[in-house]
PDB file of N, CA and C in Angstrom:
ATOM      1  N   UNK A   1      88.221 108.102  91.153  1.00  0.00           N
ATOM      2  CA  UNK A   1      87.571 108.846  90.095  1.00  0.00           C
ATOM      3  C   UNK A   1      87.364 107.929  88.883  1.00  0.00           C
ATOM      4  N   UNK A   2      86.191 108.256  88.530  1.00  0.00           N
ATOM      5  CA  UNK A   2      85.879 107.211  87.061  1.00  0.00           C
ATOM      6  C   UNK A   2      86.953 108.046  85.668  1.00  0.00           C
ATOM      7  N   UNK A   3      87.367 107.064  84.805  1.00  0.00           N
ATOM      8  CA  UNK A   3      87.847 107.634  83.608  1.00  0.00           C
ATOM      9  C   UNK A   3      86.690 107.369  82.284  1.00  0.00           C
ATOM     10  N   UNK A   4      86.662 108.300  81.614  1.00  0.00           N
ATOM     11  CA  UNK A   4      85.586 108.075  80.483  1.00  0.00           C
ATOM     12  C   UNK A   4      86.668 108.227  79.027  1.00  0.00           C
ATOM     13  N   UNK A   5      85.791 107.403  77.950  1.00  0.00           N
ATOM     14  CA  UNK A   5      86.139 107.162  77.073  1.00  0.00           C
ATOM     15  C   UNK A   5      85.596 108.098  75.776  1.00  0.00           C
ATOM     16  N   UNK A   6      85.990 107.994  74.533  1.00  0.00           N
ATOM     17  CA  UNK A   6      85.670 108.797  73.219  1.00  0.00           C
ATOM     18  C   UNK A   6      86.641 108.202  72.364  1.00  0.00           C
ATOM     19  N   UNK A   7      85.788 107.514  70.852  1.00  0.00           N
ATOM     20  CA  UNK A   7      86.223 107.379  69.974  1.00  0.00           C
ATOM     21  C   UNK A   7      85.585 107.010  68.659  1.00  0.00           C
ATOM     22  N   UNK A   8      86.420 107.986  67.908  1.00  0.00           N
ATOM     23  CA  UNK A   8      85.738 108.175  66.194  1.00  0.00           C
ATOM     24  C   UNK A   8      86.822 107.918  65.497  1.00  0.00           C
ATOM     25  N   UNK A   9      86.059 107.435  64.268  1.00  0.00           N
ATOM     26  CA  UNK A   9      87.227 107.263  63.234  1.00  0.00           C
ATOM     27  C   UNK A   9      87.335 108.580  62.043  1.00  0.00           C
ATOM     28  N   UNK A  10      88.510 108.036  61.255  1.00  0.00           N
ATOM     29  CA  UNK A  10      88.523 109.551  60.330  1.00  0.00           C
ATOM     30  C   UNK A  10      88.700 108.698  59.466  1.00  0.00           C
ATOM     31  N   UNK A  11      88.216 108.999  58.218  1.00  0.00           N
ATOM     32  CA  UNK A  11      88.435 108.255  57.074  1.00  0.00           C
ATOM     33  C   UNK A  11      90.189 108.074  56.235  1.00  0.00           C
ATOM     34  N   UNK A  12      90.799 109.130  56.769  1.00  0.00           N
ATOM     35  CA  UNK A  12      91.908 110.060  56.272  1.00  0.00           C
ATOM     36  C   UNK A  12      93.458 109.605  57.224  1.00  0.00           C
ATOM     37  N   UNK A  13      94.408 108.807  56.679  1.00  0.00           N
ATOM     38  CA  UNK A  13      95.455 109.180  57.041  1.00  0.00           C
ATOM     39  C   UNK A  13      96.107 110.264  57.484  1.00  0.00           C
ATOM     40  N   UNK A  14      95.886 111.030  57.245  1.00  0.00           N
ATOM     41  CA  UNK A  14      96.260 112.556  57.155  1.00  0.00           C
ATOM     42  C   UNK A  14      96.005 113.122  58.477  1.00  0.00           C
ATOM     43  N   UNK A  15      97.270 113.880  59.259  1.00  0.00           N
ATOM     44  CA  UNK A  15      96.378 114.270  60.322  1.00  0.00           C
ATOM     45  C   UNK A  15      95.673 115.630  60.246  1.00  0.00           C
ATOM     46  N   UNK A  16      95.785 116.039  59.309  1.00  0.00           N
ATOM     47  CA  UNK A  16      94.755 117.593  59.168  1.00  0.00           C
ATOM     48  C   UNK A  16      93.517 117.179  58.560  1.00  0.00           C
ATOM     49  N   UNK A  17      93.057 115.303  58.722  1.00  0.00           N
ATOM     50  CA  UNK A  17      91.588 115.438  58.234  1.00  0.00           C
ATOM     51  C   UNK A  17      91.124 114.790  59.846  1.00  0.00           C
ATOM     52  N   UNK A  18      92.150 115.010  60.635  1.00  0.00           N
ATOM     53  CA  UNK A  18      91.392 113.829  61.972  1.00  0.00           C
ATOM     54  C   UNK A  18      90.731 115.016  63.060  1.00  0.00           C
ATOM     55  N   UNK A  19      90.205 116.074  62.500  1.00  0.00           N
ATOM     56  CA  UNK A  19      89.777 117.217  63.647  1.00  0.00           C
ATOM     57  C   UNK A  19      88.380 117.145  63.915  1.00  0.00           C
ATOM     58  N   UNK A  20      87.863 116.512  63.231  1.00  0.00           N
ATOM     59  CA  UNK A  20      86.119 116.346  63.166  1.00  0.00           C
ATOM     60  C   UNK A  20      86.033 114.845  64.104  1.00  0.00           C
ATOM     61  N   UNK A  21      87.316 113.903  64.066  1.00  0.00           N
ATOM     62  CA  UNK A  21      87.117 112.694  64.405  1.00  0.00           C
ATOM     63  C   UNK A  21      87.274 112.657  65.996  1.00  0.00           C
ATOM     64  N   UNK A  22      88.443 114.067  66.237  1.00  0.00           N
ATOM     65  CA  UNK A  22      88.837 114.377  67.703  1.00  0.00           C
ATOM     66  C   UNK A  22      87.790 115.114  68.400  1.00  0.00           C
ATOM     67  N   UNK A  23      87.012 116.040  67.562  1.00  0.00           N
ATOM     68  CA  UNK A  23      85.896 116.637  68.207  1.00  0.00           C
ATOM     69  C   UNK A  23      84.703 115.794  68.242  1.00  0.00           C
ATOM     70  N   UNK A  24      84.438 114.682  67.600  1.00  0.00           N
ATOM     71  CA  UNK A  24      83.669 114.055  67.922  1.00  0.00           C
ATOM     72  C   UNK A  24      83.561 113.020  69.329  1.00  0.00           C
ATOM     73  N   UNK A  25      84.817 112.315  69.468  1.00  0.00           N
ATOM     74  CA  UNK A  25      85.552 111.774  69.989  1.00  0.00           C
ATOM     75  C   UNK A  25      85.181 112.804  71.626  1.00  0.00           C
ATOM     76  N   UNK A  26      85.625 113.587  71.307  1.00  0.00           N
ATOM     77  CA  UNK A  26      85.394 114.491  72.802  1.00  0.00           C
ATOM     78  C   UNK A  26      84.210 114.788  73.094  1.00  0.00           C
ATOM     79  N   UNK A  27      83.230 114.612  72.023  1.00  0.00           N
ATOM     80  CA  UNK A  27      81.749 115.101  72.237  1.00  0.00           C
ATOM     81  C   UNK A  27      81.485 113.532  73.096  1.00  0.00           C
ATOM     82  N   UNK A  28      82.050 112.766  72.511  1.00  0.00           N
ATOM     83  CA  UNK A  28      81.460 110.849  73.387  1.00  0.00           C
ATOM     84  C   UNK A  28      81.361 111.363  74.430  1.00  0.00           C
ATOM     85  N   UNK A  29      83.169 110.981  74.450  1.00  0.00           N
ATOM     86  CA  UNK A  29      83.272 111.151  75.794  1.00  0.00           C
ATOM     87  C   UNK A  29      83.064 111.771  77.082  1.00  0.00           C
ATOM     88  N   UNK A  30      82.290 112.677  76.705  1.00  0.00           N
ATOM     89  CA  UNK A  30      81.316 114.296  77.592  1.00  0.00           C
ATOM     90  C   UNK A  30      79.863 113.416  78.019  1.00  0.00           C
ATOM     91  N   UNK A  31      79.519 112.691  76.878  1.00  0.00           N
ATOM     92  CA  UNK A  31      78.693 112.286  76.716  1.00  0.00           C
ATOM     93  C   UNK A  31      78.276 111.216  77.865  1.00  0.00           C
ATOM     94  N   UNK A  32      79.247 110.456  77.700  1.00  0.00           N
ATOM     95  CA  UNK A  32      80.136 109.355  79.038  1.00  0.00           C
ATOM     96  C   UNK A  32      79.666 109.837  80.476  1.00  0.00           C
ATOM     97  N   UNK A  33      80.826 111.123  80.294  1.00  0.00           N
ATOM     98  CA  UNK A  33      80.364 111.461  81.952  1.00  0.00           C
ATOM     99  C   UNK A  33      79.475 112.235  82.132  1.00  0.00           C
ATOM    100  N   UNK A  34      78.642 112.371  81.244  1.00  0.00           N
ATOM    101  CA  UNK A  34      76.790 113.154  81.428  1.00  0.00           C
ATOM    102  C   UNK A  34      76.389 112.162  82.259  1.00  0.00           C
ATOM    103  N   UNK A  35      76.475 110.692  81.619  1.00  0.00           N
ATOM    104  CA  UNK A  35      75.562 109.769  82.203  1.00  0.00           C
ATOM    105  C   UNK A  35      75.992 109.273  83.850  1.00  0.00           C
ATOM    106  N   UNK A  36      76.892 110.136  84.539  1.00  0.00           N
ATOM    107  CA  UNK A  36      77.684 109.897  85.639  1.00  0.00           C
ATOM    108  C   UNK A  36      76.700 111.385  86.491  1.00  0.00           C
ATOM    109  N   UNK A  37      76.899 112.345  85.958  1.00  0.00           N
ATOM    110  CA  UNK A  37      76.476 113.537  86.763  1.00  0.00           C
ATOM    111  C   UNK A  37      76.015 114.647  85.358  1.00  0.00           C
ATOM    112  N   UNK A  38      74.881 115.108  85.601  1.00  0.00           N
ATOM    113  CA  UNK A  38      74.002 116.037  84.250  1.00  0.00           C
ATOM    114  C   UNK A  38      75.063 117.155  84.315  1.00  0.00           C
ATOM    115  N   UNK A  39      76.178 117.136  85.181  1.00  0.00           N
ATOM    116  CA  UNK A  39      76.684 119.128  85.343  1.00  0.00           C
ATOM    117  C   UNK A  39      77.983 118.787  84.851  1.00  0.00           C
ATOM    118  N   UNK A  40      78.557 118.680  83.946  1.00  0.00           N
ATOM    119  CA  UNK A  40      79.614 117.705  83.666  1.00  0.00           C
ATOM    120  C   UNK A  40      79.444 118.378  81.906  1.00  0.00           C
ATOM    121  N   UNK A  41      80.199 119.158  81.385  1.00  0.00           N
ATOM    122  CA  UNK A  41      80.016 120.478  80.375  1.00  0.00           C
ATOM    123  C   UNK A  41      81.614 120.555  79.897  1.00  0.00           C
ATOM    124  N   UNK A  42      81.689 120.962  78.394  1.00  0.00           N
ATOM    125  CA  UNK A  42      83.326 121.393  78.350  1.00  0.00           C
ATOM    126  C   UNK A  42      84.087 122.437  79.601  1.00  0.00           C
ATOM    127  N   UNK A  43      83.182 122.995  79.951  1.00  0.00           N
ATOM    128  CA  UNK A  43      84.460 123.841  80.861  1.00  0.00           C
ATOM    129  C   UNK A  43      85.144 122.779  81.852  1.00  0.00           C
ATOM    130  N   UNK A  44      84.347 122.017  81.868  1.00  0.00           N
ATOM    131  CA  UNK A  44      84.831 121.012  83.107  1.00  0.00           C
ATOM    132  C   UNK A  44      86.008 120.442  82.642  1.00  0.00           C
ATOM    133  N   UNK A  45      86.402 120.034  81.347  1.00  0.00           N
ATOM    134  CA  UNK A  45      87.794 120.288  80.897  1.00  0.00           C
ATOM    135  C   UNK A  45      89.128 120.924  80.913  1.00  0.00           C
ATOM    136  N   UNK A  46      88.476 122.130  81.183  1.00  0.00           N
ATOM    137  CA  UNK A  46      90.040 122.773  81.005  1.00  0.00           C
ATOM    138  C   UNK A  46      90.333 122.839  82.273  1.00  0.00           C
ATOM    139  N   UNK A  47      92.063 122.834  81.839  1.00  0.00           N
ATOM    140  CA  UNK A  47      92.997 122.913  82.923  1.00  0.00           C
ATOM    141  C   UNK A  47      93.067 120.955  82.796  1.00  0.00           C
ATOM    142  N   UNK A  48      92.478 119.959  82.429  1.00  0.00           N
ATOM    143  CA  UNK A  48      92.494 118.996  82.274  1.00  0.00           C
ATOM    144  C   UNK A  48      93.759 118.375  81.477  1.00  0.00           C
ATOM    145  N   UNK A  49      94.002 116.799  81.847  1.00  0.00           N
ATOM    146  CA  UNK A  49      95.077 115.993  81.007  1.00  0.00           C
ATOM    147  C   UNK A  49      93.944 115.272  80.179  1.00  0.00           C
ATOM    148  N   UNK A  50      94.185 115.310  79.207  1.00  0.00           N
ATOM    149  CA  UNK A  50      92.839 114.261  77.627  1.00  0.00           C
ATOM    150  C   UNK A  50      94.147 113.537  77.403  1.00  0.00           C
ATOM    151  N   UNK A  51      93.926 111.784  77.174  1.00  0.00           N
ATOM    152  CA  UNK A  51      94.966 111.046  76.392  1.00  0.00           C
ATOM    153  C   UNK A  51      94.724 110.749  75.822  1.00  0.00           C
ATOM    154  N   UNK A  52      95.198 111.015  74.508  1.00  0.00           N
ATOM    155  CA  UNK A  52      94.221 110.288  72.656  1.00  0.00           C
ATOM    156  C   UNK A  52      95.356 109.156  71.781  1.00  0.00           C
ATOM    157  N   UNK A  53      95.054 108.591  71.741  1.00  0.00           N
ATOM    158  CA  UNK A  53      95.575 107.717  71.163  1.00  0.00           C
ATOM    159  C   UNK A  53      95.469 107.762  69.475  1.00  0.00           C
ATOM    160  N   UNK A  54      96.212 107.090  68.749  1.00  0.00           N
ATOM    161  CA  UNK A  54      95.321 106.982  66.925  1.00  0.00           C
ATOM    162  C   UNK A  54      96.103 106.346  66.322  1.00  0.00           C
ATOM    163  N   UNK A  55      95.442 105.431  66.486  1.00  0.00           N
ATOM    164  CA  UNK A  55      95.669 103.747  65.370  1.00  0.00           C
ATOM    165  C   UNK A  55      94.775 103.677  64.219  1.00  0.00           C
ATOM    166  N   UNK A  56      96.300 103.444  63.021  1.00  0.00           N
ATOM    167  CA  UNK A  56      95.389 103.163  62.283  1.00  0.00           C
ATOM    168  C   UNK A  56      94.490 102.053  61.607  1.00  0.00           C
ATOM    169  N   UNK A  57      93.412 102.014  60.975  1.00  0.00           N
ATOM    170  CA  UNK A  57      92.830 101.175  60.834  1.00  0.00           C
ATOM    171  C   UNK A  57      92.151 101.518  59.199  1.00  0.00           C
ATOM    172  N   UNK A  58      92.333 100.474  58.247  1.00  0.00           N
ATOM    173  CA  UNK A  58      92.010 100.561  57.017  1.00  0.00           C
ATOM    174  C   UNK A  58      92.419 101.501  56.182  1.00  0.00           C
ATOM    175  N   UNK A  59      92.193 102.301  55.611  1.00  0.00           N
ATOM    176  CA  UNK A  59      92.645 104.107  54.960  1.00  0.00           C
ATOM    177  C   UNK A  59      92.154 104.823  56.004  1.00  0.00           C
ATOM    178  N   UNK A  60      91.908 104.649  56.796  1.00  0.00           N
ATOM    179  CA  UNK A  60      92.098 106.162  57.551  1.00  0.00           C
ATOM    180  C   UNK A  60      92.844 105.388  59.017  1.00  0.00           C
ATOM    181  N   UNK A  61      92.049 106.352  60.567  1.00  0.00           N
ATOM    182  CA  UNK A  61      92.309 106.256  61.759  1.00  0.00           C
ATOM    183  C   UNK A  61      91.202 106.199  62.519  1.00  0.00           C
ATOM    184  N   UNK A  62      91.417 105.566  63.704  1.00  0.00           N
ATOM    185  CA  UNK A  62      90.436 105.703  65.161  1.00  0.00           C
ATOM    186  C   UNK A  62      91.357 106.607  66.039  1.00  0.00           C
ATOM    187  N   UNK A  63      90.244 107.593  66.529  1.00  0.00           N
ATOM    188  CA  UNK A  63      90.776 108.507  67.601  1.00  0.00           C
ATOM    189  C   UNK A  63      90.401 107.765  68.876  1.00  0.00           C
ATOM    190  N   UNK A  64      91.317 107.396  69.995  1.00  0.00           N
ATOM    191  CA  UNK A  64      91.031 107.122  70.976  1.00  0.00           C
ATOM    192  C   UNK A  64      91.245 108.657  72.277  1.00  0.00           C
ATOM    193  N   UNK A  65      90.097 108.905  72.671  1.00  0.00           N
ATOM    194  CA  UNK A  65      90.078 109.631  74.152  1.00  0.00           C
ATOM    195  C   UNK A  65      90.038 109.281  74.977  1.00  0.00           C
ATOM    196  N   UNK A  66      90.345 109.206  76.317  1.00  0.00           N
ATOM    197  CA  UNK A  66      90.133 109.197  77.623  1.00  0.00           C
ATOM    198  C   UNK A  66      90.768 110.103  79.079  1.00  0.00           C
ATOM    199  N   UNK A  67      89.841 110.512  79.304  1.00  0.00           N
ATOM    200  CA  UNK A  67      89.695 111.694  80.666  1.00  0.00           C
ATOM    201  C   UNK A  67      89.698 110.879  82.048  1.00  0.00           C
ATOM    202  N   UNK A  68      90.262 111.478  82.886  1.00  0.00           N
ATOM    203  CA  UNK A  68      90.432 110.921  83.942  1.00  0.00           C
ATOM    204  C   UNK A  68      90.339 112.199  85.275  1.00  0.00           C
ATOM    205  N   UNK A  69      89.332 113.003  85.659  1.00  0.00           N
ATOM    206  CA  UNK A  69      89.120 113.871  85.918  1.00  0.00           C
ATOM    207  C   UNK A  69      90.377 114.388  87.216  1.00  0.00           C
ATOM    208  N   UNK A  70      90.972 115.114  87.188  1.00  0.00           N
ATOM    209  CA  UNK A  70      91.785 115.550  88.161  1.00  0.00           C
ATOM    210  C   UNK A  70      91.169 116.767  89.086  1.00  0.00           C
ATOM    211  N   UNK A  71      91.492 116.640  90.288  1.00  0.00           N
ATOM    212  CA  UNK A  71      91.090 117.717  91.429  1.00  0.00           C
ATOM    213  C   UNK A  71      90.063 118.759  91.040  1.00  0.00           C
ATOM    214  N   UNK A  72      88.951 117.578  91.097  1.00  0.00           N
ATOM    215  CA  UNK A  72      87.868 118.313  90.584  1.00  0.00           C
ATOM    216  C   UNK A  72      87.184 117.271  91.877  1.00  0.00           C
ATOM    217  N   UNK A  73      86.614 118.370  92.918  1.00  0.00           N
ATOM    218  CA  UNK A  73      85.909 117.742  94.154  1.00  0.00           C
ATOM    219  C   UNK A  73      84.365 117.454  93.485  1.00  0.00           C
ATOM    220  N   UNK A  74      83.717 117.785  92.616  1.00  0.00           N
ATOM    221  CA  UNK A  74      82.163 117.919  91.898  1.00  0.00           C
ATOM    222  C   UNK A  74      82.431 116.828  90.916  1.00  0.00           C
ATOM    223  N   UNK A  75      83.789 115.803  90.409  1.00  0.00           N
ATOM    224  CA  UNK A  75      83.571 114.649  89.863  1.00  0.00           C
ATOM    225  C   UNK A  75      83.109 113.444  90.051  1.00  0.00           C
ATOM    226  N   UNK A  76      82.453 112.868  89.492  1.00  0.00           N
ATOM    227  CA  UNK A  76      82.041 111.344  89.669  1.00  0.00           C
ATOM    228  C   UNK A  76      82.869 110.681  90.096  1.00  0.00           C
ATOM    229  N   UNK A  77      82.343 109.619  90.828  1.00  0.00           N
ATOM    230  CA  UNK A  77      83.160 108.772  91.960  1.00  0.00           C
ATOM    231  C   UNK A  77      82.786 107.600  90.870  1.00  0.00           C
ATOM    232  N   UNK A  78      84.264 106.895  91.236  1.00  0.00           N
ATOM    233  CA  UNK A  78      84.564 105.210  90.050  1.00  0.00           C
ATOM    234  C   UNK A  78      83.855 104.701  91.285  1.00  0.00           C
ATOM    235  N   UNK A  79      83.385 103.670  89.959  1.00  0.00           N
ATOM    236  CA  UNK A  79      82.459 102.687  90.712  1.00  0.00           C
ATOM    237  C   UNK A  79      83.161 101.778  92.124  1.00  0.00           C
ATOM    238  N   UNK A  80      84.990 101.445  91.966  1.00  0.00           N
ATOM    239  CA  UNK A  80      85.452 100.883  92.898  1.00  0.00           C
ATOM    240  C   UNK A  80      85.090 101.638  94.378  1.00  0.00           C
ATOM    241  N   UNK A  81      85.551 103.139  94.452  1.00  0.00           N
ATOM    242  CA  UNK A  81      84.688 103.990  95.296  1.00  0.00           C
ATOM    243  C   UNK A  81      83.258 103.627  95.976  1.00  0.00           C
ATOM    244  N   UNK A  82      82.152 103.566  95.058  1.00  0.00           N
ATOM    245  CA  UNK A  82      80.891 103.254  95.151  1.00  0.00           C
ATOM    246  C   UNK A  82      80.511 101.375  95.770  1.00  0.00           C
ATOM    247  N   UNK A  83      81.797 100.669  95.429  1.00  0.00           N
ATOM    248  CA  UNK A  83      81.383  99.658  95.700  1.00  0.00           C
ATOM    249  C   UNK A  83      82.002  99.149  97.501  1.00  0.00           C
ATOM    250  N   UNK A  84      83.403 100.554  97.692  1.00  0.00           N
ATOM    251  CA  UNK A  84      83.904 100.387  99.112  1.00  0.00           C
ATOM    252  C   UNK A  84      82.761 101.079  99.876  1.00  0.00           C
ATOM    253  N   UNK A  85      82.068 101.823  99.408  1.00  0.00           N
ATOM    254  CA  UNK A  85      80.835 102.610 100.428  1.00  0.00           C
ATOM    255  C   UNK A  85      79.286 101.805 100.386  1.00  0.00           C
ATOM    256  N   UNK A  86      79.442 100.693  99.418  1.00  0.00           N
ATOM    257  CA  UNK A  86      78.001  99.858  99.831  1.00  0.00           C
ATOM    258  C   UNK A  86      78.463  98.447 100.764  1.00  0.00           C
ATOM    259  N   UNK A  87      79.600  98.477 100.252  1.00  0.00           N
ATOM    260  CA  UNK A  87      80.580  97.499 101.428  1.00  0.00           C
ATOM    261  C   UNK A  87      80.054  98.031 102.719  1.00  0.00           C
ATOM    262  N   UNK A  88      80.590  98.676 103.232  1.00  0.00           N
ATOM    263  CA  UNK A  88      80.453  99.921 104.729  1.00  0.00           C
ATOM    264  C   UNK A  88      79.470  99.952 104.790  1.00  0.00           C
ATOM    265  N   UNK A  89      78.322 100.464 104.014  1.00  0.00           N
ATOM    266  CA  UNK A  89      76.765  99.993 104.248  1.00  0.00           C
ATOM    267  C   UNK A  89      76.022  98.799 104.677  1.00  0.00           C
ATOM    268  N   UNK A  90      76.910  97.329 104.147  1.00  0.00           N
ATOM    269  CA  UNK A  90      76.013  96.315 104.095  1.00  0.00           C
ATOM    270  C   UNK A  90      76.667  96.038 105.239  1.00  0.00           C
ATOM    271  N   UNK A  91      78.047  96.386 106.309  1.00  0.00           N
ATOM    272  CA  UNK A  91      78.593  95.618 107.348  1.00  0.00           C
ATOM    273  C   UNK A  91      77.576  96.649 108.524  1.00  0.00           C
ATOM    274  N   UNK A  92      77.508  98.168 108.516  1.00  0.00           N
ATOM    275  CA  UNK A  92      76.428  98.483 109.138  1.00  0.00           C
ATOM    276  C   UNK A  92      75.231  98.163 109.423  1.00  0.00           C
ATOM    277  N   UNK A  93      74.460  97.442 108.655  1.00  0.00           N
ATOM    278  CA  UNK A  93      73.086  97.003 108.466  1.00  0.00           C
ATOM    279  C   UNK A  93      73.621  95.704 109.077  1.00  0.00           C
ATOM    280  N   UNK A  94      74.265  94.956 109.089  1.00  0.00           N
ATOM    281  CA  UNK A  94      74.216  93.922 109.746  1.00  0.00           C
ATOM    282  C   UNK A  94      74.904  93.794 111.236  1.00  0.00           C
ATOM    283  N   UNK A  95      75.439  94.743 111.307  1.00  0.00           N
ATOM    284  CA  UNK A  95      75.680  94.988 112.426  1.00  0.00           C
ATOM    285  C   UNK A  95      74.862  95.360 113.754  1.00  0.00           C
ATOM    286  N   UNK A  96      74.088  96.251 112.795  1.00  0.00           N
ATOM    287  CA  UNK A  96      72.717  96.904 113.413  1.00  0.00           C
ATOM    288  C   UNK A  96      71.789  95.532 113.283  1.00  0.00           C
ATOM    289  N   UNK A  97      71.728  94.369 112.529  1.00  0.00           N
ATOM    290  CA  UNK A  97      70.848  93.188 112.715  1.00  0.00           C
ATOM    291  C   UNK A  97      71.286  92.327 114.519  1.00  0.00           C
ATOM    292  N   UNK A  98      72.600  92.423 114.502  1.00  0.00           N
ATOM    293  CA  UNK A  98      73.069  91.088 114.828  1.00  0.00           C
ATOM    294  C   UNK A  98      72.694  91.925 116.642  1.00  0.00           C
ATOM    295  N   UNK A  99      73.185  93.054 116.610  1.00  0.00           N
ATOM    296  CA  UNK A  99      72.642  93.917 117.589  1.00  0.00           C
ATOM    297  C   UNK A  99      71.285  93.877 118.119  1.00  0.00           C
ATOM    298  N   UNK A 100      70.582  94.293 117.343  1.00  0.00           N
ATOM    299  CA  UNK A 100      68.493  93.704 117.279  1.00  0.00           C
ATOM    300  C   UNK A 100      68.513  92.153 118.022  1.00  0.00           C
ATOM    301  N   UNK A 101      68.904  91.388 117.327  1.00  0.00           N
ATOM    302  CA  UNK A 101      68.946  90.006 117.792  1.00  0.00           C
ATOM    303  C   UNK A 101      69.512  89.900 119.183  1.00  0.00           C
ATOM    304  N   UNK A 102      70.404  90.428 119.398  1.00  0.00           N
ATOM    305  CA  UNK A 102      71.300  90.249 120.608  1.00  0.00           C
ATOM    306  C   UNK A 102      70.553  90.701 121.771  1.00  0.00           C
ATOM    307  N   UNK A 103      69.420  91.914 121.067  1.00  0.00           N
ATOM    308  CA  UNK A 103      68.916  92.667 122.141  1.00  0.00           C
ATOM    309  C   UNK A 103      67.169  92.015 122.626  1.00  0.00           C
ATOM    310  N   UNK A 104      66.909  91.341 121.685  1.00  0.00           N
ATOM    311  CA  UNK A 104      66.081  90.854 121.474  1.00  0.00           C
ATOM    312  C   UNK A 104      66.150  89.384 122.149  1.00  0.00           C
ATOM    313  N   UNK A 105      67.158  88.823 122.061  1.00  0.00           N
ATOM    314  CA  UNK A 105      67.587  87.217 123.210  1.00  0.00           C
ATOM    315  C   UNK A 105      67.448  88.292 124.439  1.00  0.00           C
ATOM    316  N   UNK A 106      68.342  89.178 125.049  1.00  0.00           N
ATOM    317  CA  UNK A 106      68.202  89.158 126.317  1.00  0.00           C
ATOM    318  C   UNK A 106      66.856  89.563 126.406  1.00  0.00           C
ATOM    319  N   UNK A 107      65.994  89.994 126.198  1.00  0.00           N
ATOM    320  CA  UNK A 107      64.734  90.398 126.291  1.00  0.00           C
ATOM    321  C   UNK A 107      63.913  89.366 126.668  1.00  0.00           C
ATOM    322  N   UNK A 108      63.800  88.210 126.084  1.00  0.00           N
ATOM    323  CA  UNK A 108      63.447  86.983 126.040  1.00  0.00           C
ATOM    324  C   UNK A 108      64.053  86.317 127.630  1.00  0.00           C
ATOM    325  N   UNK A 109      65.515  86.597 127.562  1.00  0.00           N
ATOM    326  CA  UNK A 109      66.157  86.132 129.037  1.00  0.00           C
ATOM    327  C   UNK A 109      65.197  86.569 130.127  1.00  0.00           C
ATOM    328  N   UNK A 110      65.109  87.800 130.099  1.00  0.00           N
ATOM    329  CA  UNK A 110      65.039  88.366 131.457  1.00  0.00           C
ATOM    330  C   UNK A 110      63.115  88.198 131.249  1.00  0.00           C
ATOM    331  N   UNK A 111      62.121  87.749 130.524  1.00  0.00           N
ATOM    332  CA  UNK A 111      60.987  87.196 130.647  1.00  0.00           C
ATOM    333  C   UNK A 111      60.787  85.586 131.114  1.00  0.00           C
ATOM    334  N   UNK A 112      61.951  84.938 130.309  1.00  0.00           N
ATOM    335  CA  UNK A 112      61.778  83.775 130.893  1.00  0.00           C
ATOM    336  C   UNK A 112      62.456  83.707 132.716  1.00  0.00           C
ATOM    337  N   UNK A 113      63.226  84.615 132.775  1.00  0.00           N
ATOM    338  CA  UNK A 113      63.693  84.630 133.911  1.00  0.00           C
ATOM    339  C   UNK A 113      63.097  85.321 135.457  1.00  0.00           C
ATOM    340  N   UNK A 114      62.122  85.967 135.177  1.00  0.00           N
ATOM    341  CA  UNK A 114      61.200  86.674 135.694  1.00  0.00           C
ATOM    342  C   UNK A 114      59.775  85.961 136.614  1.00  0.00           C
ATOM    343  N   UNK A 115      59.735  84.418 136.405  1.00  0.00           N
ATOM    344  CA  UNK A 115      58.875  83.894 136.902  1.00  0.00           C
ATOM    345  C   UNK A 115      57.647  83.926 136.243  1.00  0.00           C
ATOM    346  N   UNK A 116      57.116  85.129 134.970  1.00  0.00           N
ATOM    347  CA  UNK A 116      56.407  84.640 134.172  1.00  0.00           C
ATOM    348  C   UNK A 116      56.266  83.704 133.189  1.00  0.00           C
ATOM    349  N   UNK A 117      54.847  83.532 132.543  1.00  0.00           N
ATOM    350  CA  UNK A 117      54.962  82.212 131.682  1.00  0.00           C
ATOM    351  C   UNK A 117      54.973  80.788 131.915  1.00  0.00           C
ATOM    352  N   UNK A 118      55.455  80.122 130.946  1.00  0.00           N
ATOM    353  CA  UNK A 118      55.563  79.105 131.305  1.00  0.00           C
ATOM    354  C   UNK A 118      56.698  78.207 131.942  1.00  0.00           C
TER     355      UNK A 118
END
């Protein structure tokens, strides 16, 4: 499963000014996995683990988010996923080449072997 990211800053030490920075922060990161699958909406959240991080930086903070979708069969597949299934693709296709070829010499055998030609 892919994990997506979200992060805003708050101007404010304070943590009762960092709620605009966390909702923004969660709007990214939605945003993130839009660009993975269009059906991908807050409800798809709940019941979810969110890990936020918040370091600070200058007078205020950065909100760090990241989602990591749990037992959700309709989530985006991590690219490591995507890259073991074009793997499996490219050993098929060549498999299916080396096969063609193979089938394609005896073809050739049994013409040259046939008394036609030259």
């Amino acid at each position: 499963m892919a994990t997506y990211f979200g992060m805003e800053h708050a101007s404010s030490k304070d943590p009762h000014d960092w709620g605009r920075a966390m909702c923004a922060a969660l709007n990214r990161l939605l945003e993130e996995a839009k660009g993975d699958r269009n059906y991908l909406e807050h409800k798809h959240l709940l019941g979810q683990d969110i890990v936020m991080r918040i370091e600070a930086e200058g007078d205020g903070v950065a909100v760090h988010l990241s989602w990591k979708p749990q037992n959700q069969d309709d989530a985006p597949r991590d690219e490591e996923d995507d890259d073991r299934e074009a793997v499996g693709r490219k050993t098929a296709v060549q498999r299916e080449a080396t096969e063609q070829e193979a089938a394609e010499r005896e073809a050739a055998e049994l013409v040259e072997g046939s008394g036609r030609g030259g």
